[in-house]
N, C-alpha and C. Protein backbone atom coordinates (compact mmCIF):
# COMPACT_ATOMS: atom_id res chain seq x y z
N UNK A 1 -88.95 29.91 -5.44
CA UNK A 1 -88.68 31.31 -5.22
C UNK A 1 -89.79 31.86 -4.31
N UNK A 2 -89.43 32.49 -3.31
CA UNK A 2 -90.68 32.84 -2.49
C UNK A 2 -91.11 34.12 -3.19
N UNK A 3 -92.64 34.16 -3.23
CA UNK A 3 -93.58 35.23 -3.41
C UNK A 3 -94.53 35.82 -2.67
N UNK A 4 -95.26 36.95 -3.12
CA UNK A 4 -96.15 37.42 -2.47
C UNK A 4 -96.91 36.66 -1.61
N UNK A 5 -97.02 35.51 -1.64
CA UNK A 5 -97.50 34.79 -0.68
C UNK A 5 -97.06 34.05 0.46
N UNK A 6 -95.94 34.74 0.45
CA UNK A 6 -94.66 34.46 1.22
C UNK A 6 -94.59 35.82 2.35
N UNK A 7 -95.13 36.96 2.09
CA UNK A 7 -94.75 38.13 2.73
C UNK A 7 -95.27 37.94 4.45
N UNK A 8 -96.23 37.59 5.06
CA UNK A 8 -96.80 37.13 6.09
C UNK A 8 -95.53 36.18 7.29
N UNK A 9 -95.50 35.41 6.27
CA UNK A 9 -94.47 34.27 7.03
C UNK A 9 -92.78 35.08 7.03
N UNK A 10 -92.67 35.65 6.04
CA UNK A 10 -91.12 35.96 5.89
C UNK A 10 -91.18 37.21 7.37
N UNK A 11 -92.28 38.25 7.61
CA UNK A 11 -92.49 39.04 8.46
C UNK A 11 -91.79 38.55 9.80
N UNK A 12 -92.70 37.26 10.09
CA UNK A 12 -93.04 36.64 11.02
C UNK A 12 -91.61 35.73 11.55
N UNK A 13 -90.75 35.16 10.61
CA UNK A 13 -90.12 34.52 10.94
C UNK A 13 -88.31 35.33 10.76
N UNK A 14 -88.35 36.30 10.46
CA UNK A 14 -87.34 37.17 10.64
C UNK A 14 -87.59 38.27 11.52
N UNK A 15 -88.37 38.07 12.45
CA UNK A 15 -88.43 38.35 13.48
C UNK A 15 -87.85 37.70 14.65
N UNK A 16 -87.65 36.34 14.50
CA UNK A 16 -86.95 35.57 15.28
C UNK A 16 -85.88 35.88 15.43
N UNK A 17 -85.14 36.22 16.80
CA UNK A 17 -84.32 36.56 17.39
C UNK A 17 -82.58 35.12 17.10
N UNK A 18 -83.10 34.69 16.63
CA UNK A 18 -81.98 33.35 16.55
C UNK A 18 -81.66 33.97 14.85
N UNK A 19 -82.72 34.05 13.84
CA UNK A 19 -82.32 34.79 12.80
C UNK A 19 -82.02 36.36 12.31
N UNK A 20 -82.11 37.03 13.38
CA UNK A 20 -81.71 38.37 13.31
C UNK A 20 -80.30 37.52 13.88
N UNK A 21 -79.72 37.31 14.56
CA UNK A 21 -78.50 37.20 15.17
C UNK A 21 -77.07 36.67 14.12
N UNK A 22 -78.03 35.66 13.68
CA UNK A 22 -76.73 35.18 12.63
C UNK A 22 -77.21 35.56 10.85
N UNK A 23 -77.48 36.85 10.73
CA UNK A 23 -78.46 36.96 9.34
C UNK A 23 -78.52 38.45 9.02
N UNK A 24 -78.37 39.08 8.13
CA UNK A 24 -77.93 40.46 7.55
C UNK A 24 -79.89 40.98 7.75
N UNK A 25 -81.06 40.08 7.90
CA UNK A 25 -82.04 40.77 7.54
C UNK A 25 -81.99 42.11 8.00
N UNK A 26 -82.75 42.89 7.57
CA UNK A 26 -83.15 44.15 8.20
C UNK A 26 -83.96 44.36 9.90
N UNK A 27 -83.50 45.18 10.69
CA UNK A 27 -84.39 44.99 11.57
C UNK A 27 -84.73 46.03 11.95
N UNK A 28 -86.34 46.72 12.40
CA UNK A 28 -87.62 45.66 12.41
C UNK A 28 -87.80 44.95 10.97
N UNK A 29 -87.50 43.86 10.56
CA UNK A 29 -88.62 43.41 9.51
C UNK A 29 -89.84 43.30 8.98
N UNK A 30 -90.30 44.46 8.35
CA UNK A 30 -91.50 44.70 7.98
C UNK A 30 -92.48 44.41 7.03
N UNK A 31 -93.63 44.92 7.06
CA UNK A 31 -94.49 44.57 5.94
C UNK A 31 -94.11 44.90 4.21
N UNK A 32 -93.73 46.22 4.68
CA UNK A 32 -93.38 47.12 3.40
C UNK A 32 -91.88 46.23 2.48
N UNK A 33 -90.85 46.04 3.73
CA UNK A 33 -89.69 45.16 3.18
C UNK A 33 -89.83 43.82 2.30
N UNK A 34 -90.91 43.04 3.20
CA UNK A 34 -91.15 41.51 2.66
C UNK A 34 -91.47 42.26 1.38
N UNK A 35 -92.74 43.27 1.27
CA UNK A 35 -93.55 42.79 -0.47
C UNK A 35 -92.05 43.28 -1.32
N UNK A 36 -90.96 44.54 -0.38
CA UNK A 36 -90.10 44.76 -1.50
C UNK A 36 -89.46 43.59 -2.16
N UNK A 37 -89.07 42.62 -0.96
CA UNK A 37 -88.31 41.54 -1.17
C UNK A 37 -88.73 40.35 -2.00
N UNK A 38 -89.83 39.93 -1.81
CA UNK A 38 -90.04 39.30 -2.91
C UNK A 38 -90.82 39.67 -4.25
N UNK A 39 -90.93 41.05 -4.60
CA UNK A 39 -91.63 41.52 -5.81
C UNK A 39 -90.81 42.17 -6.50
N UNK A 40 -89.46 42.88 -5.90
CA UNK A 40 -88.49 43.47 -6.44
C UNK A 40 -86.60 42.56 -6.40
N UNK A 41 -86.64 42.55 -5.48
CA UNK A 41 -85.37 41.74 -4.81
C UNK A 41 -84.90 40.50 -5.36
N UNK A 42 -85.89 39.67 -5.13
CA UNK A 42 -85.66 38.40 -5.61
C UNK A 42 -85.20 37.88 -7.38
N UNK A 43 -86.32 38.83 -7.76
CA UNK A 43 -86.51 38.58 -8.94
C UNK A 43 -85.38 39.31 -9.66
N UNK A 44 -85.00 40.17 -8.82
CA UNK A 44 -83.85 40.89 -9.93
C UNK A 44 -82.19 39.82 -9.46
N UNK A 45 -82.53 39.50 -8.61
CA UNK A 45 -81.25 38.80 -7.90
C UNK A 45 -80.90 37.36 -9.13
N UNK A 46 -82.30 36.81 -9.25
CA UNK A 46 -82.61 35.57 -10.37
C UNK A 46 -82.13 36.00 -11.78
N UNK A 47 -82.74 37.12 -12.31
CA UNK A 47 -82.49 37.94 -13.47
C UNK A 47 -80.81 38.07 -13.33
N UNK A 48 -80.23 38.71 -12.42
CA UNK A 48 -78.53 38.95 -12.87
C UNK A 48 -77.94 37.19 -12.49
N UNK A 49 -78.07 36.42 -11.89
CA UNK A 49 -77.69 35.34 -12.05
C UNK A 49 -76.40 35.23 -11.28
N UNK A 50 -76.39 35.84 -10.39
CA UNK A 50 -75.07 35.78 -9.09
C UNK A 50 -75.81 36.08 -7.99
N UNK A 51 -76.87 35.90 -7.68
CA UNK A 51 -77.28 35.14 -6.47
C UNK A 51 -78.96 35.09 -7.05
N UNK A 52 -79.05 33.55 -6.38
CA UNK A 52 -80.33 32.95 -6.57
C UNK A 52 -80.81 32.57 -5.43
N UNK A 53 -82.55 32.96 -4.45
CA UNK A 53 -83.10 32.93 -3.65
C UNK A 53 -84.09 31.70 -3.92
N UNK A 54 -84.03 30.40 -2.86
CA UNK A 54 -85.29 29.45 -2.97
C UNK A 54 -86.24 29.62 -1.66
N UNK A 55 -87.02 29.40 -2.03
CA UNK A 55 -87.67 29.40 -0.42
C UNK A 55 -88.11 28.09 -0.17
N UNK A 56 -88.00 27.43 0.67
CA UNK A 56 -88.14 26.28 1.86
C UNK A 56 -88.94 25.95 2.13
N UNK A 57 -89.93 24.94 1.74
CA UNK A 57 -91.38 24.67 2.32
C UNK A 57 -91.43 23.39 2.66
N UNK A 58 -91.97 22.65 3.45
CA UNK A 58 -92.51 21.44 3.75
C UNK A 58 -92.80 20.44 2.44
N UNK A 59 -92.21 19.46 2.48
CA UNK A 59 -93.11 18.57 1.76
C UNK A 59 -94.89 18.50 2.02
N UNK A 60 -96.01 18.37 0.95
CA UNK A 60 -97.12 19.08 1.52
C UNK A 60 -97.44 19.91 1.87
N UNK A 61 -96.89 21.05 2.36
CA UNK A 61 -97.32 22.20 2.83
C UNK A 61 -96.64 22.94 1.68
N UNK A 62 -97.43 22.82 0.54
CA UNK A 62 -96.04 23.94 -0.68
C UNK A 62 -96.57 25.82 0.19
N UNK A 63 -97.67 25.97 0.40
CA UNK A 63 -97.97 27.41 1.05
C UNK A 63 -97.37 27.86 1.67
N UNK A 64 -96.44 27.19 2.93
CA UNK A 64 -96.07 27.89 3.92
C UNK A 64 -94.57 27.76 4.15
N UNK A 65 -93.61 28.99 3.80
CA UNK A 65 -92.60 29.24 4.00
C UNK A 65 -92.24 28.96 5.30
N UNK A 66 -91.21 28.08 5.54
CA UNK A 66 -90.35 27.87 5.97
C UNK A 66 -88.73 28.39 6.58
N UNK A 67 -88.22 28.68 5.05
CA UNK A 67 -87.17 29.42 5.20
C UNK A 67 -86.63 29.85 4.15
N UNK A 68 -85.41 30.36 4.00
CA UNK A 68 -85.11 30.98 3.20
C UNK A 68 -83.49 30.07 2.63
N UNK A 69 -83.17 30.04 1.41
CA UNK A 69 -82.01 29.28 1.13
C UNK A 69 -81.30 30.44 -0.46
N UNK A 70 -80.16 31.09 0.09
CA UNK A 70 -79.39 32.36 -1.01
C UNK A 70 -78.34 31.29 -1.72
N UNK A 71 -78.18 31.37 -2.78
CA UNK A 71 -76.96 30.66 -3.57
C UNK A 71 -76.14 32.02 -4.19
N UNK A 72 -74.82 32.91 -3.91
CA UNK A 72 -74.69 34.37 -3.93
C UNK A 72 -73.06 34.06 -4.01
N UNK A 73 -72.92 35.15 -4.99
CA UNK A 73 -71.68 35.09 -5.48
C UNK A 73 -70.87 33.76 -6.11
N UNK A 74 -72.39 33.77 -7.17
CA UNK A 74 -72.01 32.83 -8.16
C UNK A 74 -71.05 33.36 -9.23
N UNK A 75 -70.28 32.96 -9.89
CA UNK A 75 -69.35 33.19 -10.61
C UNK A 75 -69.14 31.69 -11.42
N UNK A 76 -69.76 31.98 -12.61
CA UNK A 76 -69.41 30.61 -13.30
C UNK A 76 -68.16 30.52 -14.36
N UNK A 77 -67.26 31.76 -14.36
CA UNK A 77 -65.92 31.73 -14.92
C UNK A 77 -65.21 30.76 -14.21
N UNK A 78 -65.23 30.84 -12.87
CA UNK A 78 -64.68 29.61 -11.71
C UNK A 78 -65.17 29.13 -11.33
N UNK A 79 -66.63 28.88 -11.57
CA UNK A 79 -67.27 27.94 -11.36
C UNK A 79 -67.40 27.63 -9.94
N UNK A 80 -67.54 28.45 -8.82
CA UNK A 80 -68.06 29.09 -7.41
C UNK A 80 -69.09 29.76 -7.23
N UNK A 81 -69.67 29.46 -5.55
CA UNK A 81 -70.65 29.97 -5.29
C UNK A 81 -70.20 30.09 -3.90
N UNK A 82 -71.39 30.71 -3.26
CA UNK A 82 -71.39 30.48 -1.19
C UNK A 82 -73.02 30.39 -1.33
N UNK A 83 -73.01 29.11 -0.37
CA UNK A 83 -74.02 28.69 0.42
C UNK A 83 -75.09 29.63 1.23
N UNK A 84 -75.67 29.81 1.75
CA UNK A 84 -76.39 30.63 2.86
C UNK A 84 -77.74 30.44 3.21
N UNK A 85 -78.53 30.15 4.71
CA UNK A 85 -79.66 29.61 4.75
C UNK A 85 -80.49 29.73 6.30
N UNK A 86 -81.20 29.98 6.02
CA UNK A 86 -81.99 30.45 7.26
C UNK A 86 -83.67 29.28 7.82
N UNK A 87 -83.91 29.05 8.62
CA UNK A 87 -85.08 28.17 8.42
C UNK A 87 -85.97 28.58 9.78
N UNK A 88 -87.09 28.66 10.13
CA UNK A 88 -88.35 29.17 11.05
C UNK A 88 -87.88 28.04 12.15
N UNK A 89 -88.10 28.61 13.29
CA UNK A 89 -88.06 27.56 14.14
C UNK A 89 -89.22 26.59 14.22
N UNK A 90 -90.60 26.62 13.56
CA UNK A 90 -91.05 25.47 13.28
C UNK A 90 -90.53 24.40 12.58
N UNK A 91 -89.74 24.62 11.59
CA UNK A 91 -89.09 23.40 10.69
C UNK A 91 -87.67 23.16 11.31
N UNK A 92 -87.17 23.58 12.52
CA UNK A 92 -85.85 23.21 12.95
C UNK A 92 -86.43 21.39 13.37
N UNK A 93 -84.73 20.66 13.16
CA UNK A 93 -84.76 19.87 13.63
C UNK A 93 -85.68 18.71 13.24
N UNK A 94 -85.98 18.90 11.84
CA UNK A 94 -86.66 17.71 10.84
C UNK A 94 -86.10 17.61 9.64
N UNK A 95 -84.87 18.08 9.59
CA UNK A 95 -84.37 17.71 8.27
C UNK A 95 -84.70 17.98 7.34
N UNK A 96 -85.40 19.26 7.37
CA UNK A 96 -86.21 20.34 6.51
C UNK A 96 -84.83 21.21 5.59
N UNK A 97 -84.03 21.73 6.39
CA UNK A 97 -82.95 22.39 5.69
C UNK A 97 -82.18 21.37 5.25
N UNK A 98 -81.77 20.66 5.70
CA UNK A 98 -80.74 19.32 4.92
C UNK A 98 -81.09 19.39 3.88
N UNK A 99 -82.16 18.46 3.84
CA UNK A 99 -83.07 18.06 2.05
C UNK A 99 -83.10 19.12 1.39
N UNK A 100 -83.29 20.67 1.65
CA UNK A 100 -83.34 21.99 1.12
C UNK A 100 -81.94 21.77 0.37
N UNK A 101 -80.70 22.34 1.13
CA UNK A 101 -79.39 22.31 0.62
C UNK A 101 -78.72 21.72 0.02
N UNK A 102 -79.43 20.27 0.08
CA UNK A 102 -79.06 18.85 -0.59
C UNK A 102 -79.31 19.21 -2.07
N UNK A 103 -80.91 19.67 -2.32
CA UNK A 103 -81.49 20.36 -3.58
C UNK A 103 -80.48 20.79 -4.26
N UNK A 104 -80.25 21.81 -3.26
CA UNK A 104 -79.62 23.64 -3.95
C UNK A 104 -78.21 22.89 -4.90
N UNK A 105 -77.10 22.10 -3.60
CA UNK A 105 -76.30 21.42 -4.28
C UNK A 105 -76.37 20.87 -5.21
N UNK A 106 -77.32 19.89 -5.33
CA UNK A 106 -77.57 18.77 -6.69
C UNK A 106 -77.64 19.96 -7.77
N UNK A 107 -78.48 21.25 -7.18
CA UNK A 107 -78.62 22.02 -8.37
C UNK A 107 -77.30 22.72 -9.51
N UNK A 108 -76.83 23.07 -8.44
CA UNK A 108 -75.07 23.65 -8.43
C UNK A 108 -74.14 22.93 -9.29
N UNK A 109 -74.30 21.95 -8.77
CA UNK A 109 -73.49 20.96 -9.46
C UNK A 109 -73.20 20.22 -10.93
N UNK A 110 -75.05 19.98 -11.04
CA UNK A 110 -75.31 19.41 -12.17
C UNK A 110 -75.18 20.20 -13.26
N UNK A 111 -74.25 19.85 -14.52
CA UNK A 111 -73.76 20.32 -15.20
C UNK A 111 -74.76 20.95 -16.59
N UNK A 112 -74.06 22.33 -16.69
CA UNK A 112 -75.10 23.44 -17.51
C UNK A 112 -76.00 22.91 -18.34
N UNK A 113 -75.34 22.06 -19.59
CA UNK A 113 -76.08 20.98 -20.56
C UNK A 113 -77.18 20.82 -19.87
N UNK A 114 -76.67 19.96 -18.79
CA UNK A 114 -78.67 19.08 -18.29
C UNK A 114 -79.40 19.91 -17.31
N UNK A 115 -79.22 21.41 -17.13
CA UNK A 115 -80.35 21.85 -16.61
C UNK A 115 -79.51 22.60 -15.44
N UNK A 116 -78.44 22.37 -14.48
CA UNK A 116 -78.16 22.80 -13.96
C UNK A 116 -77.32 24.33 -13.81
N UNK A 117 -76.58 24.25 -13.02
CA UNK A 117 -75.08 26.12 -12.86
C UNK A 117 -74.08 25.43 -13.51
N UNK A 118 -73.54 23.87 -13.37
CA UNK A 118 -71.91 23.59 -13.68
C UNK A 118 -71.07 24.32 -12.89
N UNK A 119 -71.23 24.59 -11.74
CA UNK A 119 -70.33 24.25 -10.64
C UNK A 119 -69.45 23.95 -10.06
N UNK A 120 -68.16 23.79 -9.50
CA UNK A 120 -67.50 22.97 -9.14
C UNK A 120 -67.17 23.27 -7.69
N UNK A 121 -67.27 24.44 -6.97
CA UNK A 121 -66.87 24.77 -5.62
C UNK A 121 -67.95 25.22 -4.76
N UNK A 122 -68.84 24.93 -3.64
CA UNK A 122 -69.56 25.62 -3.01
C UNK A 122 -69.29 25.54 -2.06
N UNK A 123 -68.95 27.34 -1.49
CA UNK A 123 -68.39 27.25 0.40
C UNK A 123 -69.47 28.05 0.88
N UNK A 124 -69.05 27.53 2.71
CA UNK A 124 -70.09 27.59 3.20
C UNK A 124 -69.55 28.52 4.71
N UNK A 125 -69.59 29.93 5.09
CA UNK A 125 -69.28 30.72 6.11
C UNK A 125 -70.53 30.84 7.21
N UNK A 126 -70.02 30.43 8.30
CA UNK A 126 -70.61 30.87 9.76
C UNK A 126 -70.52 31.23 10.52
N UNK A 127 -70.84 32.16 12.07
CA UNK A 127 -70.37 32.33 13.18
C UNK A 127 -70.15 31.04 13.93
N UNK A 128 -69.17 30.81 14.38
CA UNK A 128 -69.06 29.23 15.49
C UNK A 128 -70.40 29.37 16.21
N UNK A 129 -70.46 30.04 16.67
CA UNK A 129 -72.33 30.25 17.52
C UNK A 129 -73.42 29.71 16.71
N UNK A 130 -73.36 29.76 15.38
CA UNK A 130 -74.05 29.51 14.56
C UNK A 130 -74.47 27.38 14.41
N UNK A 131 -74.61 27.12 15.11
CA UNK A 131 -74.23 25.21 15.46
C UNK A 131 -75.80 24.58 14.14
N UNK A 132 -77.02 25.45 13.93
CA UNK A 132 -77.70 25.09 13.45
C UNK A 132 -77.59 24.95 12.04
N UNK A 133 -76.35 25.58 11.28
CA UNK A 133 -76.24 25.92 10.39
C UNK A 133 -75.24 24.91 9.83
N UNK A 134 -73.72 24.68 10.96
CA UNK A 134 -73.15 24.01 10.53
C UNK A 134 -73.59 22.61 10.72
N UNK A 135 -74.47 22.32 11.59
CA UNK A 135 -75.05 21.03 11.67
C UNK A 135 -75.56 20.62 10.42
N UNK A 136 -76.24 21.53 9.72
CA UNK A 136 -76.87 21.15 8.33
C UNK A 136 -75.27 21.12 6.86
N UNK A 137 -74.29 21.84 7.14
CA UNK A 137 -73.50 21.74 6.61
C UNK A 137 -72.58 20.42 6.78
N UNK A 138 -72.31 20.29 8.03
CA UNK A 138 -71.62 18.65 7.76
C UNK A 138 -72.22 17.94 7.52
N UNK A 139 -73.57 17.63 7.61
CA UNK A 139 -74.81 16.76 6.82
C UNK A 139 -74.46 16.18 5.85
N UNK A 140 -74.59 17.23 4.84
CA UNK A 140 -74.67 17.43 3.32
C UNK A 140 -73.16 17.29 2.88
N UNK A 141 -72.07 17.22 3.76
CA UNK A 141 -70.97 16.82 3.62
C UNK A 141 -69.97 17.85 3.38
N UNK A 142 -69.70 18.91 3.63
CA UNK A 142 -68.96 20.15 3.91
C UNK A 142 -67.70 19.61 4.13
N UNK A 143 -66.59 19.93 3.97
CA UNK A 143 -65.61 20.20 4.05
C UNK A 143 -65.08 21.05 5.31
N UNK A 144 -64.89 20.98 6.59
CA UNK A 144 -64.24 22.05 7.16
C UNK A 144 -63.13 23.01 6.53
N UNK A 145 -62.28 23.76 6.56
CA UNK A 145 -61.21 23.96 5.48
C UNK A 145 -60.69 25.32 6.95
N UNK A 146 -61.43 25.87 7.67
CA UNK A 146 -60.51 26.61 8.86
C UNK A 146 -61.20 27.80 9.12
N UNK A 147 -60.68 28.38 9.88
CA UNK A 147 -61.52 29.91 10.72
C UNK A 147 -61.06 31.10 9.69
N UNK A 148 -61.51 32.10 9.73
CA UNK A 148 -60.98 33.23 9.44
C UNK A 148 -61.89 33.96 10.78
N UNK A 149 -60.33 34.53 10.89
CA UNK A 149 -60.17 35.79 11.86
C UNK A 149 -61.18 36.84 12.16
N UNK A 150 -62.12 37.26 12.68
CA UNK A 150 -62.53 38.62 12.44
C UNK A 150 -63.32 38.69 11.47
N UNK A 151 -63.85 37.86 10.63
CA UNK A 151 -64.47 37.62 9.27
C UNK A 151 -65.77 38.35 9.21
N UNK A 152 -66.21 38.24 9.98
CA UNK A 152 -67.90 38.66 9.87
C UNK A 152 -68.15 39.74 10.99
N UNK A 153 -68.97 40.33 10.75
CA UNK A 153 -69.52 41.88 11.47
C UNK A 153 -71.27 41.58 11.47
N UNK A 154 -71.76 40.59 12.29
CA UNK A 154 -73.18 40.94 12.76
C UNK A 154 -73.63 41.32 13.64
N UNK A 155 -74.78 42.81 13.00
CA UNK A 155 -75.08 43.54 14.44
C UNK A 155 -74.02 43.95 15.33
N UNK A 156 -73.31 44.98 14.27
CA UNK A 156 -71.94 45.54 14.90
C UNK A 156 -71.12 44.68 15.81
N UNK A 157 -71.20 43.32 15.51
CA UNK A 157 -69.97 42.90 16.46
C UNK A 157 -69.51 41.71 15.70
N UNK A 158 -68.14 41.79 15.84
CA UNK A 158 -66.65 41.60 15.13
C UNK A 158 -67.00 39.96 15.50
N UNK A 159 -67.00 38.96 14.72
CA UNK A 159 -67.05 37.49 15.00
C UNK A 159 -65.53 36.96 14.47
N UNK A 160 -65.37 35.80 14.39
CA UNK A 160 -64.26 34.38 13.42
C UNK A 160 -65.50 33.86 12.56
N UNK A 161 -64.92 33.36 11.92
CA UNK A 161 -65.92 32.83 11.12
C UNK A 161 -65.68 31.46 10.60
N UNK A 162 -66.50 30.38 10.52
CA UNK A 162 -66.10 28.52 10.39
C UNK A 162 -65.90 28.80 8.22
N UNK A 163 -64.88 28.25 7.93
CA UNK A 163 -65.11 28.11 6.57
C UNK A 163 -65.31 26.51 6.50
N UNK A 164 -66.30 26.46 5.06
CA UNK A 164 -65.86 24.87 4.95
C UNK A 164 -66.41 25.01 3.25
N UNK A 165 -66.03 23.68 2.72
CA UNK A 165 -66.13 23.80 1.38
C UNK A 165 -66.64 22.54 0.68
N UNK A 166 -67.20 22.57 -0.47
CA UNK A 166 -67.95 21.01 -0.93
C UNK A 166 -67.77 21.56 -2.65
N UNK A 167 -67.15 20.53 -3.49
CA UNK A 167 -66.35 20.42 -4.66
C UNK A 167 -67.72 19.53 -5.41
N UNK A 168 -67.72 19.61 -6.83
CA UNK A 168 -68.93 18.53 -7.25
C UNK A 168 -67.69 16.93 -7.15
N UNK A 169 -66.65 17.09 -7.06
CA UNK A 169 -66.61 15.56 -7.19
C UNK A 169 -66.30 15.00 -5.74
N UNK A 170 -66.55 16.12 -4.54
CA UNK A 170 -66.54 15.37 -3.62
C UNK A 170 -67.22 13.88 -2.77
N UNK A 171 -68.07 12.86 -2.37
CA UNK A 171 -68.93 12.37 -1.99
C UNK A 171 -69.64 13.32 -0.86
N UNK A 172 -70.52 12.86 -0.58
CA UNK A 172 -71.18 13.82 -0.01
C UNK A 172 -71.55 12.63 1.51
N UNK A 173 -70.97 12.17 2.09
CA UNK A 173 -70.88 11.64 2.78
C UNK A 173 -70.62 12.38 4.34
N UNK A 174 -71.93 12.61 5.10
CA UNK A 174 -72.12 13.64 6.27
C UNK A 174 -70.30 13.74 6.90
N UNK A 175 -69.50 14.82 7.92
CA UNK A 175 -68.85 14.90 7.96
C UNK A 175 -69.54 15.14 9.59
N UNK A 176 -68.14 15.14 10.54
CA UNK A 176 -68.36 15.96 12.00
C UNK A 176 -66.55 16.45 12.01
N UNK A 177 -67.06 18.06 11.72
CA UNK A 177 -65.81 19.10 12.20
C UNK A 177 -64.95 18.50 13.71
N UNK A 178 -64.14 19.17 13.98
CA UNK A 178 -63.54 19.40 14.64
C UNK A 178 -62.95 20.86 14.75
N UNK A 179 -62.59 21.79 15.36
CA UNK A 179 -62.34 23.42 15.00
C UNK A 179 -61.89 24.31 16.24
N UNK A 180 -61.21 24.66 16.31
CA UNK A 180 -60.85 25.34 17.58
C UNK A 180 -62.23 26.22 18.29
N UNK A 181 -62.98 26.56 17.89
CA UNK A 181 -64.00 26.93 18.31
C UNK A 181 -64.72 26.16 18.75
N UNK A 182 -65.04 24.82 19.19
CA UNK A 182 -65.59 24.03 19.52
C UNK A 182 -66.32 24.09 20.95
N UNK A 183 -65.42 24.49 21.58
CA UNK A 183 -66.05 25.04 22.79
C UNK A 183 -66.44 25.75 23.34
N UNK A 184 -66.97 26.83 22.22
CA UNK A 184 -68.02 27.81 21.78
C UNK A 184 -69.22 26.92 21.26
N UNK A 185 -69.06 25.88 20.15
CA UNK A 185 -70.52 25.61 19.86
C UNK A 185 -71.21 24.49 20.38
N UNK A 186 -72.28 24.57 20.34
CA UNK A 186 -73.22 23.47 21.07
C UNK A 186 -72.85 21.98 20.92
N UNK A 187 -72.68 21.16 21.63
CA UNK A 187 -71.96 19.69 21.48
C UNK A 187 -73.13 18.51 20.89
N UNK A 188 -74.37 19.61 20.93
CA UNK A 188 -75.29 18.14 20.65
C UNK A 188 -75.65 18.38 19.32
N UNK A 189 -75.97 17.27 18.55
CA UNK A 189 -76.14 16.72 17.39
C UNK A 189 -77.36 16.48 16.86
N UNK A 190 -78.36 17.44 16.82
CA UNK A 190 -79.77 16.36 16.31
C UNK A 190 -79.85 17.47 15.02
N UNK A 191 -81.10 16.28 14.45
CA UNK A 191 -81.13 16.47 12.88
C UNK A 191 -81.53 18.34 13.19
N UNK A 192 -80.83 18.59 11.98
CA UNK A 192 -81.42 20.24 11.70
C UNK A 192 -82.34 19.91 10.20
């Protein structure tokens, strides 16, 4: 869970123009917001138990935030969630968010008894522009499942949006989409 010792880096890295773009943060992202966010926000988000915030750090580096990973609109009557995840452009492209989401899943999944949510559905929504995100989603083995229309509104403008979906008894065996949007998103492939 990121904390007060988190407020510096969270400043700093939601400032990045790649995560204002595909990401509800507030903008300017400020000093005053971070301490709200992780001294008030987080903790109440953990407390009601329909969305849970991890924060992202390096193996070795437990200090320095990375990124941010939401598990939101949990509902364990149906046993659903949605995915959502943001990462600093220092940790792009090391397989920093993979192993993150890989976590979150194992977490999701594993059934209430031994520690885990008990789980059974976690989907995962993006802008097609968004290639860093779904790169880490077919990874971890996503499901494509189709567009919705008009779905998303960031920074006042009207997007489609990629759905895809991952079941606990799916394998998790990396996937590569295919999607009518395709020639909107970036064609190259390296680790996110």
């Amino acid at each position: 869970m990121p904390d007060e010792r988190d407020i510096d880096a969270l400043v700093q890295h939601c400032s990045d123009p790649e995560i204002i773009a595909f990401t509800t943060v507030p903008v300017p992202y400020d000093r005053a917001y971070a301490a709200h966010y992780v001294t008030t926000l987080v903790p109440e988000r953990w407390a009601g138990g329909r969305k849970l915030v991890w924060g992202v750090r390096q193996v070795g580096s437990p200090d320095r935030l990375l990124g941010i990973i939401n598990l939101f609109d949990i509902d364990p009557d149906r046993g659903t969630a949605e995915v959502g995840y943001w990462l600093a452009a220092e940790g792009r492209g090391r397989g920093i968010m993979t192993d993150a989401v890989t976590a979150v899943l194992d977490h999701a999944f594993l059934p209430a008894p031994e520690g885990g949510l008990g789980l059974f559905r976690v989907q995962w929504t993006a802008a097609p522009e968004n290639v860093g995100s779904r790169r880490v989603a077919e990874r971890v083995g996503f499901r494509f499942e189709g567009v919705l229309r008009g779905a998303l509104v960031l920074r006042g403008r009207r997007s489609d949006a990629l759905r895809a979906g991952l079941t606990a008894t799916d394998d998790r065996v990396p996937q590569r989409w295919t999607t009518p949007q395709d020639g909107v998103a970036d064609p190259t492939r390296g680790r996110a």
